[in-house]
Protein backbone atom coordinates (compact mmCIF):
# COMPACT_ATOMS: atom_id res chain seq x y z
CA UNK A 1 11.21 175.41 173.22
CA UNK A 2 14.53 174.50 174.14
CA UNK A 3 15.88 176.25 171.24
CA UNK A 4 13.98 179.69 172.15
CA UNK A 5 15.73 179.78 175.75
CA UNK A 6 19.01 179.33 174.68
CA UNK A 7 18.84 182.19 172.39
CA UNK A 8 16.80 184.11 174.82
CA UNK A 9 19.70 183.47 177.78
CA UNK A 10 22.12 184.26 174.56
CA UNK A 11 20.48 187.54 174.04
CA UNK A 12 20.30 188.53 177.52
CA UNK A 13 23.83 187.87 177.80
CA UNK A 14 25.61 189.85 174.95
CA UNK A 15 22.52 192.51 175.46
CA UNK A 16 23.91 193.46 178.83
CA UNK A 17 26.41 191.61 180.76
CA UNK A 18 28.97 190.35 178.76
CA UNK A 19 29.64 193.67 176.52
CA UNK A 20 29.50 195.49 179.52
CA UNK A 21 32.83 193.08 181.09
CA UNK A 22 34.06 192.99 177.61
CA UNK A 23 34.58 196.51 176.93
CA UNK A 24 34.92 198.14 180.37
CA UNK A 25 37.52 194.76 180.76
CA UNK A 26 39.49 195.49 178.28
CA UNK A 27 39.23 199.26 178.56
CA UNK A 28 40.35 198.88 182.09
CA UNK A 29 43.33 196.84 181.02
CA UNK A 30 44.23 199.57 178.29
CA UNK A 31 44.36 202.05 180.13
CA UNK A 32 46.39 200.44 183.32
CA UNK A 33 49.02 198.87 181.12
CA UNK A 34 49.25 202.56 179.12
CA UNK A 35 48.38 201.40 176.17
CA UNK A 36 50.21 198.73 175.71
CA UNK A 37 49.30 196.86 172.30
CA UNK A 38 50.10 199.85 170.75
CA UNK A 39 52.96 201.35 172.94
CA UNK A 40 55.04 198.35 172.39
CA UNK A 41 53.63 196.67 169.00
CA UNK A 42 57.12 196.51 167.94
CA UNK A 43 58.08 194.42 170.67
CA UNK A 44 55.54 192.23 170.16
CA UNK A 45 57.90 190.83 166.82
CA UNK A 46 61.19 191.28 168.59
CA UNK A 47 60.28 189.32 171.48
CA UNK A 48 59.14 186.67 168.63
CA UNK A 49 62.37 185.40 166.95
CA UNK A 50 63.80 184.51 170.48
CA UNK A 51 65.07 181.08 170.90
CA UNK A 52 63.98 179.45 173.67
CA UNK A 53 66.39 179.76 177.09
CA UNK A 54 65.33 175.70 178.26
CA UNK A 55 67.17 174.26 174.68
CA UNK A 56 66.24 171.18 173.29
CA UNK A 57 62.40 170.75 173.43
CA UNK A 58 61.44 173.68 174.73
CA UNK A 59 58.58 175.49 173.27
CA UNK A 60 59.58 178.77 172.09
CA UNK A 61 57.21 181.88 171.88
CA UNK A 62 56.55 181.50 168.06
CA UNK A 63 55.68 177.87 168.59
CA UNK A 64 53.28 178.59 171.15
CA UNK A 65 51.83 181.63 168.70
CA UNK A 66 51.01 179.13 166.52
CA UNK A 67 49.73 176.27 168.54
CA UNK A 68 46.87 179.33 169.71
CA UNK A 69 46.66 180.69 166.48
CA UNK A 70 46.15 177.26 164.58
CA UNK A 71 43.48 176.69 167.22
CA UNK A 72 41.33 180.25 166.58
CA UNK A 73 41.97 180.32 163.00
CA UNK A 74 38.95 178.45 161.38
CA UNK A 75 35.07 178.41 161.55
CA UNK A 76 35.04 181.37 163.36
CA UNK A 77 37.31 183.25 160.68
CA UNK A 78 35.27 182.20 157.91
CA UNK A 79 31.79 180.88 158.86
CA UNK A 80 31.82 183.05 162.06
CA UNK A 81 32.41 186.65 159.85
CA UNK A 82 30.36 185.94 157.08
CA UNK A 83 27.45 185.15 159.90
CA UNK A 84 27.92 188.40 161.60
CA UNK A 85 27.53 190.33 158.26
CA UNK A 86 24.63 188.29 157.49
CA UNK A 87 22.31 188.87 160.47
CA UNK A 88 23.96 192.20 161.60
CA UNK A 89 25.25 193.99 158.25
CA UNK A 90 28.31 195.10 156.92
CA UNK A 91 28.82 197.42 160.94
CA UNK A 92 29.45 194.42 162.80
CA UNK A 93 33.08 194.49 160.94
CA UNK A 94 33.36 197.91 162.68
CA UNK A 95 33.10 196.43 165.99
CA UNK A 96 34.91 192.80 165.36
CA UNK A 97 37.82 195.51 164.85
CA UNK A 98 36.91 197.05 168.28
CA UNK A 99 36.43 194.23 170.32
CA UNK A 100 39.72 193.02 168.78
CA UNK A 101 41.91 196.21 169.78
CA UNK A 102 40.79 196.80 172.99
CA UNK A 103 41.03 193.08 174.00
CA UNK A 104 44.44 192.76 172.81
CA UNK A 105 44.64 193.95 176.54
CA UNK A 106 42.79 191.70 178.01
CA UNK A 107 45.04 188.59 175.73
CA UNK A 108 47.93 190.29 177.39
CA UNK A 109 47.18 190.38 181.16
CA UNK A 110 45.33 186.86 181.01
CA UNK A 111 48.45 185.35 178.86
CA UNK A 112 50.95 187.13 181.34
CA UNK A 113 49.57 185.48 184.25
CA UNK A 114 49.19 182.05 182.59
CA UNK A 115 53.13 182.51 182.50
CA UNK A 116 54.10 183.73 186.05
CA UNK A 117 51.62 181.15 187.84
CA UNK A 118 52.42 177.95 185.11
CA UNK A 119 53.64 174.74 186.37
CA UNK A 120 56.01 172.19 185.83
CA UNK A 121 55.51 169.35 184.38
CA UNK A 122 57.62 166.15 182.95
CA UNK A 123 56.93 167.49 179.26
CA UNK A 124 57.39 171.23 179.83
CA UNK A 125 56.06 173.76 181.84
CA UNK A 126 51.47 174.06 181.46
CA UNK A 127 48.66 176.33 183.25
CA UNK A 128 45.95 178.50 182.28
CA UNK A 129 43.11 180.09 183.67
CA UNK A 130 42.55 177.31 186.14
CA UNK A 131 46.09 177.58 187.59
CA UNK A 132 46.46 181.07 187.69
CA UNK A 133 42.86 181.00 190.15
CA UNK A 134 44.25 178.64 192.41
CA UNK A 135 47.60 179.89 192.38
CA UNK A 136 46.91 183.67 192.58
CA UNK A 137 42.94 183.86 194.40
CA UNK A 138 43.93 180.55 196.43
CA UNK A 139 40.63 179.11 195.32
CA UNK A 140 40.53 175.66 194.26
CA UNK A 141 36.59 174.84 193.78
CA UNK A 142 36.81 178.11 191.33
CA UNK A 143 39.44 176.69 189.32
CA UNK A 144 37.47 173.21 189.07
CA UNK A 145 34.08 175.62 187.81
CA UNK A 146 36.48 177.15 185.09
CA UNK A 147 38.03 173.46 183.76
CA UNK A 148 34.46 172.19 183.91
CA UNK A 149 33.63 175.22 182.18
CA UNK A 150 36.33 174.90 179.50
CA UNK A 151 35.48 171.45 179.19
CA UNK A 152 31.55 172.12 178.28
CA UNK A 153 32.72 174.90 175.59
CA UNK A 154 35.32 172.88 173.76
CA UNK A 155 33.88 169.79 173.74
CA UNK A 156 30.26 170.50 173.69
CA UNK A 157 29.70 174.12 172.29
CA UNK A 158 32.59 174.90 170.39
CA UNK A 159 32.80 171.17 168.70
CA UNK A 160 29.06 170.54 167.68
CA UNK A 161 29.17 173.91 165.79
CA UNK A 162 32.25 172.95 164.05
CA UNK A 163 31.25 169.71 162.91
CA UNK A 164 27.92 171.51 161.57
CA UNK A 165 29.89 174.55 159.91
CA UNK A 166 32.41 171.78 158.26
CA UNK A 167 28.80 169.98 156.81
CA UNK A 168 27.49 173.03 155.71
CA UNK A 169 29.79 173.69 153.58
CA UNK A 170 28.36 171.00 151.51
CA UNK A 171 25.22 172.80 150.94
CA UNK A 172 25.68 174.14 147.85
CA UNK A 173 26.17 171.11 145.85
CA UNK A 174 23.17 169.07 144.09
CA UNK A 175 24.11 165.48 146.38
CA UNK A 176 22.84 167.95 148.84
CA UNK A 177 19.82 166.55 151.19
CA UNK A 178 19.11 168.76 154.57
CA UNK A 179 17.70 165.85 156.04
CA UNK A 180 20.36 163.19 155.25
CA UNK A 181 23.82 164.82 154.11
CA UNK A 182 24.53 166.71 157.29
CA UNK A 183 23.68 163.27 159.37
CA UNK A 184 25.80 160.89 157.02
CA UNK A 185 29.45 163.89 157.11
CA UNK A 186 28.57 164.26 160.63
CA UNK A 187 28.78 160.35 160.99
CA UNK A 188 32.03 160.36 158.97
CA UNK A 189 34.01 163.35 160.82
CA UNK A 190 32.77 161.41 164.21
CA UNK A 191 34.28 158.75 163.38
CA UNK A 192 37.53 160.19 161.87
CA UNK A 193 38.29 162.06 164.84
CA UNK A 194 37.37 159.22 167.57
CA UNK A 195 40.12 157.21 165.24
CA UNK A 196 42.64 159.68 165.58
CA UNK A 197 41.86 159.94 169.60
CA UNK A 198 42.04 156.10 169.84
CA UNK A 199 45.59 156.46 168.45
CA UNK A 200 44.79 155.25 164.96
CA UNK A 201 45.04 158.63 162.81
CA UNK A 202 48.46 159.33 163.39
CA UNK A 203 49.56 159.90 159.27
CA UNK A 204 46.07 162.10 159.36
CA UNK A 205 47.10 164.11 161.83
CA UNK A 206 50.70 164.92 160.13
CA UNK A 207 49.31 165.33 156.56
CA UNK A 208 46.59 167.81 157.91
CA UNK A 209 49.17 170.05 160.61
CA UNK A 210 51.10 169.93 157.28
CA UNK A 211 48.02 171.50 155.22
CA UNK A 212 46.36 173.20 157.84
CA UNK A 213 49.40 176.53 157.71
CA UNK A 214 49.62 175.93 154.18
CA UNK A 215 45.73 176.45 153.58
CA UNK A 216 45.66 179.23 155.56
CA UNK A 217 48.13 181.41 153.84
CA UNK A 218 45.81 180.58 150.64
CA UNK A 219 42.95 181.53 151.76
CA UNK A 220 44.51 185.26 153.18
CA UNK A 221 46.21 185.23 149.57
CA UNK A 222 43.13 184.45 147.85
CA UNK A 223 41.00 187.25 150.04
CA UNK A 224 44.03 189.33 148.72
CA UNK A 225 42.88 188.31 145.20
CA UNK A 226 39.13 188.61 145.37
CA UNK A 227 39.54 192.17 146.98
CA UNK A 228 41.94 193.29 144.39
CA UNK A 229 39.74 192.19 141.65
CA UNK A 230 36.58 194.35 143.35
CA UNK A 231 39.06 197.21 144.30
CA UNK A 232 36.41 199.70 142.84
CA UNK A 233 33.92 198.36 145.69
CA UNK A 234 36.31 199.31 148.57
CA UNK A 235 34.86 202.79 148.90
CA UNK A 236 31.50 201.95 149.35
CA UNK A 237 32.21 198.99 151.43
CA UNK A 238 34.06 201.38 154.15
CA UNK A 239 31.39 203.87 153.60
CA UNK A 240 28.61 201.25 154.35
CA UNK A 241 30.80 199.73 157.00
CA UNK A 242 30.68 202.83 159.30
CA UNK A 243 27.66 204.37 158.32
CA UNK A 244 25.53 200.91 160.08
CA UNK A 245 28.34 201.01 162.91
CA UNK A 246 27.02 204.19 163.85
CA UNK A 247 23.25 204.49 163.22
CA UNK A 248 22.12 204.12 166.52
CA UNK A 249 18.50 204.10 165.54
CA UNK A 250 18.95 201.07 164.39
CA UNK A 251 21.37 199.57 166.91
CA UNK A 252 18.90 200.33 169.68
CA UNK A 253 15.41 199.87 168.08
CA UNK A 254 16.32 196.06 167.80
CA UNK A 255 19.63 195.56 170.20
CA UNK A 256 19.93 191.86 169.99
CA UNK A 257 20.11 191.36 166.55
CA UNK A 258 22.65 194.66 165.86
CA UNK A 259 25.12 194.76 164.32
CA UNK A 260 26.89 195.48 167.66
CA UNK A 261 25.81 192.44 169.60
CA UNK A 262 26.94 190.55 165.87
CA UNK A 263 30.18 192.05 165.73
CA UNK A 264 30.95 191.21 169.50
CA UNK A 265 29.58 187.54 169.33
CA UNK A 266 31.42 186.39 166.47
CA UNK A 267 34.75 188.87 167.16
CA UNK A 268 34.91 187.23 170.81
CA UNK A 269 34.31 183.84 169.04
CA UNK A 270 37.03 184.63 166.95
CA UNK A 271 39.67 185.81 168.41
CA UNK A 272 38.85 184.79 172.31
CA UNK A 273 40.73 187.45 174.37
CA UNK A 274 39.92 187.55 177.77
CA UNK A 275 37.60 184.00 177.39
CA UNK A 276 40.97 182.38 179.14
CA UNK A 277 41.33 180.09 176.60
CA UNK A 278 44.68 180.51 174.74
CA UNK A 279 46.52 181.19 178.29
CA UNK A 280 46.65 177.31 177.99
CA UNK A 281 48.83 177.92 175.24
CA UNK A 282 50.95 180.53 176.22
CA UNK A 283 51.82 178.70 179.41
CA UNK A 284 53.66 176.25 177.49
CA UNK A 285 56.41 178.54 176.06
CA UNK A 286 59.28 178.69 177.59
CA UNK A 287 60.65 182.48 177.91
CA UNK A 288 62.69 184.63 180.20
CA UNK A 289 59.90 186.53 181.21
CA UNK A 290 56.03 186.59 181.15
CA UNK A 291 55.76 189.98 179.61
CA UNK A 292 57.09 188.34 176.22
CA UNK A 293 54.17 185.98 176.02
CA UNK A 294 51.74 188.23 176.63
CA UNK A 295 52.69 189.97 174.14
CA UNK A 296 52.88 187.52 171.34
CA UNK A 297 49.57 186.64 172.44
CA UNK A 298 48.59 190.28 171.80
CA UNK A 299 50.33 189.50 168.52
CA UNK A 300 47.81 186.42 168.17
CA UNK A 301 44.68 188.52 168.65
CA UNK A 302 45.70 191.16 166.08
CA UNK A 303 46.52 188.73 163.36
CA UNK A 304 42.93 186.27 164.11
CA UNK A 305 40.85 189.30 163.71
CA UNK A 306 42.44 192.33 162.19
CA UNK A 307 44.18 190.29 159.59
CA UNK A 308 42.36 186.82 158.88
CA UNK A 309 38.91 188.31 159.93
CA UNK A 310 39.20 191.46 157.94
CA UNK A 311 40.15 189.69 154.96
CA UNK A 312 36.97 187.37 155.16
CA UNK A 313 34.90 191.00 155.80
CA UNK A 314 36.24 192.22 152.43
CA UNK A 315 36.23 189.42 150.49
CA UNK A 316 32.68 188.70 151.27
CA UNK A 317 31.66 193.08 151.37
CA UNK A 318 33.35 193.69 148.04
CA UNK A 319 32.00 190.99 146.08
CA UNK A 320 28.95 192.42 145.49
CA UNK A 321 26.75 189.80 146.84
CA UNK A 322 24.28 191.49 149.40
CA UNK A 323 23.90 189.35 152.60
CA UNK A 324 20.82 188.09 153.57
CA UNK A 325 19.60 185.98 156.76
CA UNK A 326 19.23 182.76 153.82
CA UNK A 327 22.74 183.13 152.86
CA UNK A 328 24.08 183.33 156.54
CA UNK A 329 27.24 181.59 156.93
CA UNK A 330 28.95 179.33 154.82
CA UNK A 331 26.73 179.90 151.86
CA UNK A 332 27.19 183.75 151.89
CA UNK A 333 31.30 183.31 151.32
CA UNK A 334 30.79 180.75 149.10
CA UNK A 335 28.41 182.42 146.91
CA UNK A 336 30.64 185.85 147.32
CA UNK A 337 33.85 183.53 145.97
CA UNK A 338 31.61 181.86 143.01
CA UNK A 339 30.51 185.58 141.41
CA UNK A 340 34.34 186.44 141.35
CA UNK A 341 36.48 183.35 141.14
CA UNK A 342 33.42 180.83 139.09
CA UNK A 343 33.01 177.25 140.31
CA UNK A 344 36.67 177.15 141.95
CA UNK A 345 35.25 179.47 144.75
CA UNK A 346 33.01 177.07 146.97
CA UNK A 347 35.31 174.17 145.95
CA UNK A 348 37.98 175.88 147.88
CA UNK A 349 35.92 176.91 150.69
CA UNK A 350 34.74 173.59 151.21
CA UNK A 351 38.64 172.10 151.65
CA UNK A 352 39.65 174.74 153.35
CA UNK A 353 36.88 174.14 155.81
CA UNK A 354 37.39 170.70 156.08
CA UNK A 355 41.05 170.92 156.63
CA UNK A 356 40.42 173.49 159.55
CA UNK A 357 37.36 172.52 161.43
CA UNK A 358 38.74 169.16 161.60
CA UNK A 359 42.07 169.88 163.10
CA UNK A 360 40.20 172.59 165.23
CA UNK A 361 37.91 169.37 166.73
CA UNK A 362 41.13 167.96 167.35
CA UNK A 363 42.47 171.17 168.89
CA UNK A 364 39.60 171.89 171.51
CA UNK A 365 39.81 168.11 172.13
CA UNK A 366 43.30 168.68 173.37
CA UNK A 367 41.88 171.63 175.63
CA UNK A 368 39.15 169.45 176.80
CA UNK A 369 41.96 166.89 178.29
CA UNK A 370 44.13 169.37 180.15
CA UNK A 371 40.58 170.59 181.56
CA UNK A 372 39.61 167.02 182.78
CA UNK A 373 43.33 166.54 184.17
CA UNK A 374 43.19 169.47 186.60
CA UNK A 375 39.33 168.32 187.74
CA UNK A 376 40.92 165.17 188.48
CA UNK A 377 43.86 165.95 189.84
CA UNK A 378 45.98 163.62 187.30
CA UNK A 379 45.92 162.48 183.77
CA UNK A 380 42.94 160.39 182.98
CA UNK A 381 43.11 156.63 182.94
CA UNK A 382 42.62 154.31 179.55
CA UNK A 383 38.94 153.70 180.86
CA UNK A 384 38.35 157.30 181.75
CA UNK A 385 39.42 158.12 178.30
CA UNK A 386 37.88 155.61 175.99
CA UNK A 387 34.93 156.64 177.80
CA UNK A 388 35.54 160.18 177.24
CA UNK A 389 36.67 160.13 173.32
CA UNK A 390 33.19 157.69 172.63
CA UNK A 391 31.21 161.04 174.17
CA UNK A 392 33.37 163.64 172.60
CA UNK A 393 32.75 161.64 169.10
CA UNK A 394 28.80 161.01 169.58
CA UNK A 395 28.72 165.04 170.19
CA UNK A 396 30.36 165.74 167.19
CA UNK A 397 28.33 163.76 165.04
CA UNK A 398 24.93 165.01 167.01
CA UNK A 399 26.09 168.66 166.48
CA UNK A 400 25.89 168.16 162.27
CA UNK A 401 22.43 168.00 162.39
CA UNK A 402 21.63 170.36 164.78
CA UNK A 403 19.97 174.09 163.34
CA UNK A 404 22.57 176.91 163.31
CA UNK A 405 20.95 179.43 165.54
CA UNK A 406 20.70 176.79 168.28
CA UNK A 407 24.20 176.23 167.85
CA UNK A 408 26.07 179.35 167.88
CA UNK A 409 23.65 180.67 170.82
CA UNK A 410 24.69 177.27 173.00
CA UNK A 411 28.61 178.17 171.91
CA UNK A 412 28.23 181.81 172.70
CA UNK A 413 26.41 180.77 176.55
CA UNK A 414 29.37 178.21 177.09
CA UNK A 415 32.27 180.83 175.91
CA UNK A 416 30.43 183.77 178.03
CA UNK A 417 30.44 181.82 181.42
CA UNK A 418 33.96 181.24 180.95
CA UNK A 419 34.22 184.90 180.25
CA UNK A 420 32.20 185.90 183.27
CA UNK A 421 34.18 183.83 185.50
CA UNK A 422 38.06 184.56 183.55
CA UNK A 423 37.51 188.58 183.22
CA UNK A 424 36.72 189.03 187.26
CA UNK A 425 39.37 186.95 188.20
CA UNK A 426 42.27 188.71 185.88
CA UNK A 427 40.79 192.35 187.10
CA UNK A 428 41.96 191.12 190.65
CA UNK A 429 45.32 189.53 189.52
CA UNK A 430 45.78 192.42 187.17
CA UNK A 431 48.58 194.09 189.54
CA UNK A 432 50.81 191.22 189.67
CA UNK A 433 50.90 191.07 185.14
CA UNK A 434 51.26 195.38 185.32
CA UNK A 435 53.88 195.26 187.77
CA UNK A 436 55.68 192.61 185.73
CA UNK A 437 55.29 194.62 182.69
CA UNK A 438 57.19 197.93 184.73
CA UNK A 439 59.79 195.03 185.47
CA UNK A 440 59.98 194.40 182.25
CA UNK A 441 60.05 197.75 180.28
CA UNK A 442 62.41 198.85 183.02
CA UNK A 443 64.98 195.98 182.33
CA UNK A 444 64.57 197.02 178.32
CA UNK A 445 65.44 200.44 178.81
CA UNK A 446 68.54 199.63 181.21
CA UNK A 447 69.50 197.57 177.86
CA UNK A 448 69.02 194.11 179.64
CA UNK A 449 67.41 190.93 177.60
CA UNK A 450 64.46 191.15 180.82
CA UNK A 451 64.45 188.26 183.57
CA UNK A 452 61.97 187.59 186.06
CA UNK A 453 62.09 186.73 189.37
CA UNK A 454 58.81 186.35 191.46
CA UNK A 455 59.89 188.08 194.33
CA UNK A 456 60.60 191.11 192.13
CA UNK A 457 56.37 191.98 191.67
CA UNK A 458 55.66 191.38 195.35
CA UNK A 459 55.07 187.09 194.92
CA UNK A 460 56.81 185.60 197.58
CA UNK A 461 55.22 181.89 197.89
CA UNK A 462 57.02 179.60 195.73
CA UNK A 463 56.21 178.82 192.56
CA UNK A 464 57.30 176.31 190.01
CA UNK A 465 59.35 178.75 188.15
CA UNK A 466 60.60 182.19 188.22
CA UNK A 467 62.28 181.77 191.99
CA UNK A 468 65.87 181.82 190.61
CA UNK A 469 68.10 183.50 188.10
């Protein structure tokens, strides 16, 4: 029962409300900042290799790139795009790519405002969604909502369906045992991670942040290597790919499992523009003005779905292997990498899983503490945390043997509230990220390196940066 309303409120959700915000959101945003992931793509590397302006210890743009990045890139790359295909068919790579282009807007204006309304702190400058509503809508009980929020997706939603995508990967070996095996790795990984949060896994953590960039360039290289090797597919797979975008009959005679509502689930999952996630990211960097992190961010979004996503698509689309509702998910990749690469396939899906789902529990674990912080009003005492990491572990290890459907309809509710409440709230606040991107473009063509100053868009109250210089 329980099961059946969360996919039913899941449904309802991505059948109406949420692609309506999505799209007209990040249509909206295209159109007010003219275009602006494309107008000023080349920008988006410039403003890349700056240093940054603090010095020592600062967090530049790149670094916070990848801290946002490292954080998307994983289960939803992999597990995430072979599920779509799965369920919804080869389309719902059509509209991952859609979702993805038009809310490169949205990752800009939500990443822009992280930076104008961040604050400082004794390790850096931090914000986010949360500080951006009570610094720009003056509403403090709506920026608590949004933490709690956050803290319900990443350490509820998002973490019980990564520990049971890392388990399933484990599926297609003979040791194998649905009703044991996902209960005993789920066991393992829970108690892995609560060492590392109890400061014990400190040589863990370095050996996998180590692996974790490492792995990822392998597994684009080897999508590179499986698509090469079924080059003579390519044809048919765009030809398939655009003929199910577009056959409405079908979209519409059975909405809610389209390959529309697919392609927007896991492409939002994915890449996360305008969910107000990575703006807790990009208010760490330190930059001359908030323009440039909004558009590395855009930079982010482009290279989680149009690069990492797209290369899953292929791999799995040219491979021959025809997806099927059984294969969904990690047994669908691993199957499409055994038919071209033999037995080494699913081996390297499995490490490759295991080296990012863990590091991504680790990751929204991180979120989940900044979230907590602003509820509270400080950092969380040693009791308040013990207690926290023993619940944030038991979750994990209850989410391994949970069923998938229940799963990724629980993460899509908890990621769509945020969106419901992040998406309004950046609509409103929109003028004060467009009229720092005229201040910005206006400084570039007067052949300036662009500086803000908060007065300049119209912000006169104080805030903890950007009132000098």
């Amino acid at each position: 029962m329980l099961e059946n309303i969360i996919s039913a409120v899941s449904n309802a959700l991505y059948s109406y409300i949420l692609i309506i915000i999505l799209i007209a959101g990040g249509l909206f945003f295209t159109l007010r900042t003219k275009f602006v992931q494309f107008r000023l793509f080349g920008e988006q590397f410039r403003v890349l290799k700056e240093k940054p302006k603090g010095g020592k210890g600062a967090i530049s743009s790149f670094q916070a790139l990848m801290v946002s990045t490292a954080s998307r890139v994983g289960t939803g790359n992999i597990i995430g795009v072979a599920t779509a295909i799965c369920l919804g068919g080869f389309g719902a790579a059509f509209w991952m790519w859609l979702l993805a282009l038009i809310g490169c807007a949205s990752a800009f204006i939500e990443s822009t405002l992280a930076q104008i309304f961040k604050k400082r702190g004794p390790e850096g400058s931090y914000g986010g969604p949360a500080y951006y509503i009570e610094g720009g809508l003056k509403n403090r009980a709506l920026a608590v909502i949004f933490s709690i929020a956050l803290a319900i997706t990443y350490g509820g939603g998002f973490n019980m369906l990564a520990s049971y995508n890392l388990q399933s990967t484990f599926s297609g070996y003979k040791f194998y045992d649905p009703k044991t095996t996902p209960w005993i790795i789920g066991g393992i990984i829970a108690l892995l991670v609560a060492y590392c949060l109890f400061g014990g896994g400190k040589r863990i953590l370095k050996v996998t942040s180590t692996l974790v960039p490492v792995m990822g360039v392998a597994y684009v290289v080897v999508a590179l290597v499986v698509v090469a090797m079924n080059i003579t597919a390519l044809p048919q797979v765009f030809v398939r790919i655009f003929t199910e975008a577009f056959d409405f009959r079908a979209i519409f005679g059975g909405f809610s499992g389209s390959c529309v509502m697919y392609g927007i689930k896991r492409g939002l999952f994915s890449n996360e523009a305008g969910v107000g996630s990575a703006p807790n990211a990009s208010a760490s960097a330190d930059v001359s003005h908030p323009v440039k992190q909004g558009l590395v961010q855009m930079l982010s979004v482009f290279i989680d779905t149009i690069v990492i996503c797209s290369a899953s698509a292929f791999m799995c689309m040219s491979s021959g292997v025809e997806p099927t509702e059984e294969l969904s998910g990690a047994p669908y990749i691993q199957e499409a990498l055994r038919v071209t690469l033999g037995n080494f396939g699913p081996v390297f899906i499995t490490v490759a899983m295991v080296l990012f789902a863990f590091t991504t529990l680790l990751g929204n674990l991180f979120y989940v503490e900044k979230a907590l912080s602003h509820v509270l009003g400080h950092f969380p005492g040693k009791t308040f945390r013990y207690i926290y990491y023993v619940i944030a572990s038991l979750i994990i290890f209850v989410g391994a043997g949970l069923s998938a459907g229940m799963l990724w309809d629980f993460a899509d509710i908890t990621m769509g509230f945020m969106t419901i409440i992040n998406i309004p709230v950046i609509l409103i606040l929109s003028k004060y990220a467009v009229r720092c991107l005229n201040d910005y473009t206006a400084q570039r063509k007067a052949g300036k390196n662009p500086v803000f100053k908060a007065k300049d868009i119209g912000i006169d109250a104080a805030t903890d940066y950007w009132n000098e210089g």
